[in-house]
C-alpha atoms as a PDB file:
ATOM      1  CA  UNK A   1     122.851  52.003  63.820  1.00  0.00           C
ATOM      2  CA  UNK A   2     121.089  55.070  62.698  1.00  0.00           C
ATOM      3  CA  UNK A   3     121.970  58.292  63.927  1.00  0.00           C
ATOM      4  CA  UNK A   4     119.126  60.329  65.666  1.00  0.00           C
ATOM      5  CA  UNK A   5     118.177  63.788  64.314  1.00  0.00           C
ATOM      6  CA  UNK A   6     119.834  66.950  65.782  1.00  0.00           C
ATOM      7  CA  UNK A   7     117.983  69.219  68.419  1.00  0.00           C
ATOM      8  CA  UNK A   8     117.183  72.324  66.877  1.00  0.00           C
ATOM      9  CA  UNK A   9     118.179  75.794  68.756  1.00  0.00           C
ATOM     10  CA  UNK A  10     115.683  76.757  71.703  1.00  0.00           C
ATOM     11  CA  UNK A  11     114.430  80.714  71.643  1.00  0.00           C
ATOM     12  CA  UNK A  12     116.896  82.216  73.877  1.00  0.00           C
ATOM     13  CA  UNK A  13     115.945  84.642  76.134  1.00  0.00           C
ATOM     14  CA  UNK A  14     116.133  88.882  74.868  1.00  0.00           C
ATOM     15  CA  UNK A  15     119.522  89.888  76.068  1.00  0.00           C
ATOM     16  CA  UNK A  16     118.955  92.232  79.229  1.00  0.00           C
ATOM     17  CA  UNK A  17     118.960  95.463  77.320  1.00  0.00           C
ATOM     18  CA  UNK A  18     116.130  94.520  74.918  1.00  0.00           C
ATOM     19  CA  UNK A  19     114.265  93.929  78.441  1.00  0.00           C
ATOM     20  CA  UNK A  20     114.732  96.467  80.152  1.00  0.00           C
ATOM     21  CA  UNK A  21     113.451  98.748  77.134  1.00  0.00           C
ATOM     22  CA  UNK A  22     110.711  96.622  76.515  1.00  0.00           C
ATOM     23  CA  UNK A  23     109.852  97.376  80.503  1.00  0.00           C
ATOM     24  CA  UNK A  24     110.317 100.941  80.368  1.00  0.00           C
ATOM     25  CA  UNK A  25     108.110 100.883  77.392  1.00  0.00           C
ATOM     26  CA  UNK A  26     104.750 100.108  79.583  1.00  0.00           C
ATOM     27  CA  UNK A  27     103.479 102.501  81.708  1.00  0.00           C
ATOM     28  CA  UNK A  28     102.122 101.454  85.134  1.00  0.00           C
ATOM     29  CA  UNK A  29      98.628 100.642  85.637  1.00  0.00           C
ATOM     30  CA  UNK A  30      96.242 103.775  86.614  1.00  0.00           C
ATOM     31  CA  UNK A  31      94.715 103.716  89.937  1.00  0.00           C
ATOM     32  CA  UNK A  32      91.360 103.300  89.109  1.00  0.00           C
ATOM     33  CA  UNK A  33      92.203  99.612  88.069  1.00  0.00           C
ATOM     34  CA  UNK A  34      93.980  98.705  91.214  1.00  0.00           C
ATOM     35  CA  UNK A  35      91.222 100.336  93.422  1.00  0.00           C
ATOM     36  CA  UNK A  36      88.463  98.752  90.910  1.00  0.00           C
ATOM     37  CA  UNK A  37      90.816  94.993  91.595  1.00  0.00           C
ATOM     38  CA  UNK A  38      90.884  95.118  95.397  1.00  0.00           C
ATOM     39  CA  UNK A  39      87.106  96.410  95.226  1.00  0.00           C
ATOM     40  CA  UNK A  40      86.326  93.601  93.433  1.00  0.00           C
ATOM     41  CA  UNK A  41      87.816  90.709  95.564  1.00  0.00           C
ATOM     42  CA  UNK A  42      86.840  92.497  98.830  1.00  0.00           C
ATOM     43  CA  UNK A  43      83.038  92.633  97.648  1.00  0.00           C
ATOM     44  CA  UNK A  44      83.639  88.867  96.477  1.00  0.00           C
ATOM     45  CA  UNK A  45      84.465  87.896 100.147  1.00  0.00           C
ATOM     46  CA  UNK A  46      82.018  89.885 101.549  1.00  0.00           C
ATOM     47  CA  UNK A  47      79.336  88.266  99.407  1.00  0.00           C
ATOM     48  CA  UNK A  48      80.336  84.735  99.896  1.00  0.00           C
ATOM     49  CA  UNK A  49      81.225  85.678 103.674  1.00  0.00           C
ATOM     50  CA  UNK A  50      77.092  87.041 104.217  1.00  0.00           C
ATOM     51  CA  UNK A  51      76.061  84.066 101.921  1.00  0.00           C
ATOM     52  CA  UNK A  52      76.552  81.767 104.835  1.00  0.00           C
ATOM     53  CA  UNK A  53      76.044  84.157 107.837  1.00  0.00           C
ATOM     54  CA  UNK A  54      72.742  85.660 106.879  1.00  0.00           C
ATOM     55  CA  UNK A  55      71.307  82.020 104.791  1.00  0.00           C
ATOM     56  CA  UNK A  56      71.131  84.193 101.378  1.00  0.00           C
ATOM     57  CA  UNK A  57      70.491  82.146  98.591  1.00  0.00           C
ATOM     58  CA  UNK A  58      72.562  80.459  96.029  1.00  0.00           C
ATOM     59  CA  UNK A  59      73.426  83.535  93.400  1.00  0.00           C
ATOM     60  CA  UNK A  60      74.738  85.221  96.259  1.00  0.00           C
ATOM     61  CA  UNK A  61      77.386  82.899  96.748  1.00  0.00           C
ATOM     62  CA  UNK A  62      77.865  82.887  92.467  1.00  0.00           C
ATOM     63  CA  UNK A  63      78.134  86.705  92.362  1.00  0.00           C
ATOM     64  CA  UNK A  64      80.698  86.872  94.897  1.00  0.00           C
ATOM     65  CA  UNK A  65      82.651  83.634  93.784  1.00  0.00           C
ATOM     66  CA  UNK A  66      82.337  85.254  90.196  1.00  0.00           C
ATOM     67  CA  UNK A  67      83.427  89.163  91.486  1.00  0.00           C
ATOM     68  CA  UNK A  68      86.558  87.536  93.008  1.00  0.00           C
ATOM     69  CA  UNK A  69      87.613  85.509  89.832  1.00  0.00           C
ATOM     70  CA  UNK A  70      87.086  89.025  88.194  1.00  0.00           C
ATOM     71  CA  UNK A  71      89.611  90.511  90.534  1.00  0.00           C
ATOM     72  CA  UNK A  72      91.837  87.679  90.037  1.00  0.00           C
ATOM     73  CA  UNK A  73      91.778  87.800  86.399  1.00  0.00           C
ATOM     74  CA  UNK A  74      92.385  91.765  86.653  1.00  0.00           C
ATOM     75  CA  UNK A  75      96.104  91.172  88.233  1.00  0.00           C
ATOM     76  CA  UNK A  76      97.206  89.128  85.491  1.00  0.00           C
ATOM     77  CA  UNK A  77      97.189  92.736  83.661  1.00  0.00           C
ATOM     78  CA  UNK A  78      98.566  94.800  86.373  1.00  0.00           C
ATOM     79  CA  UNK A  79     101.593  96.745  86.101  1.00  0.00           C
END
């Protein structure tokens, strides 16, 4: 019977001290981009929310869909 091949070595996670430098080593995210985030998802709501309530047309409802994506896509950066 043949033998099957060997598993080669996973990447191992950094040992905790190469983390923790490479965490002290980005500074935290200015406030401008958090307020600019939140702005963005509470006009998104807002938009899509008055879409419906007021019978504004279709873009509305895009703009708002698209400024809350936005905001989404702006915490994947926040630190």
């Amino acid at each position: 019977m043949p033998e099957s091949k060997r598993r080669k070595p996973k990447n191992r996670p950094q040992s905790p001290q190469a983390v923790d430098i490479a965490a002290k080593s980005k500074e935290p995210s200015p406030t401008w981009y958090v307020a600019l985030m939140a702005g963005l998802m509470v006009v998104g709501v807002l938009l899509v929310l008055l879409r419906f309530i007021l019978q504004l047309p279709q873009t509305v409802l895009l703009v708002g869909l698209g400024a809350i994506a936005a905001g989404f896509l702006m915490t994947t950066n926040y630190r």
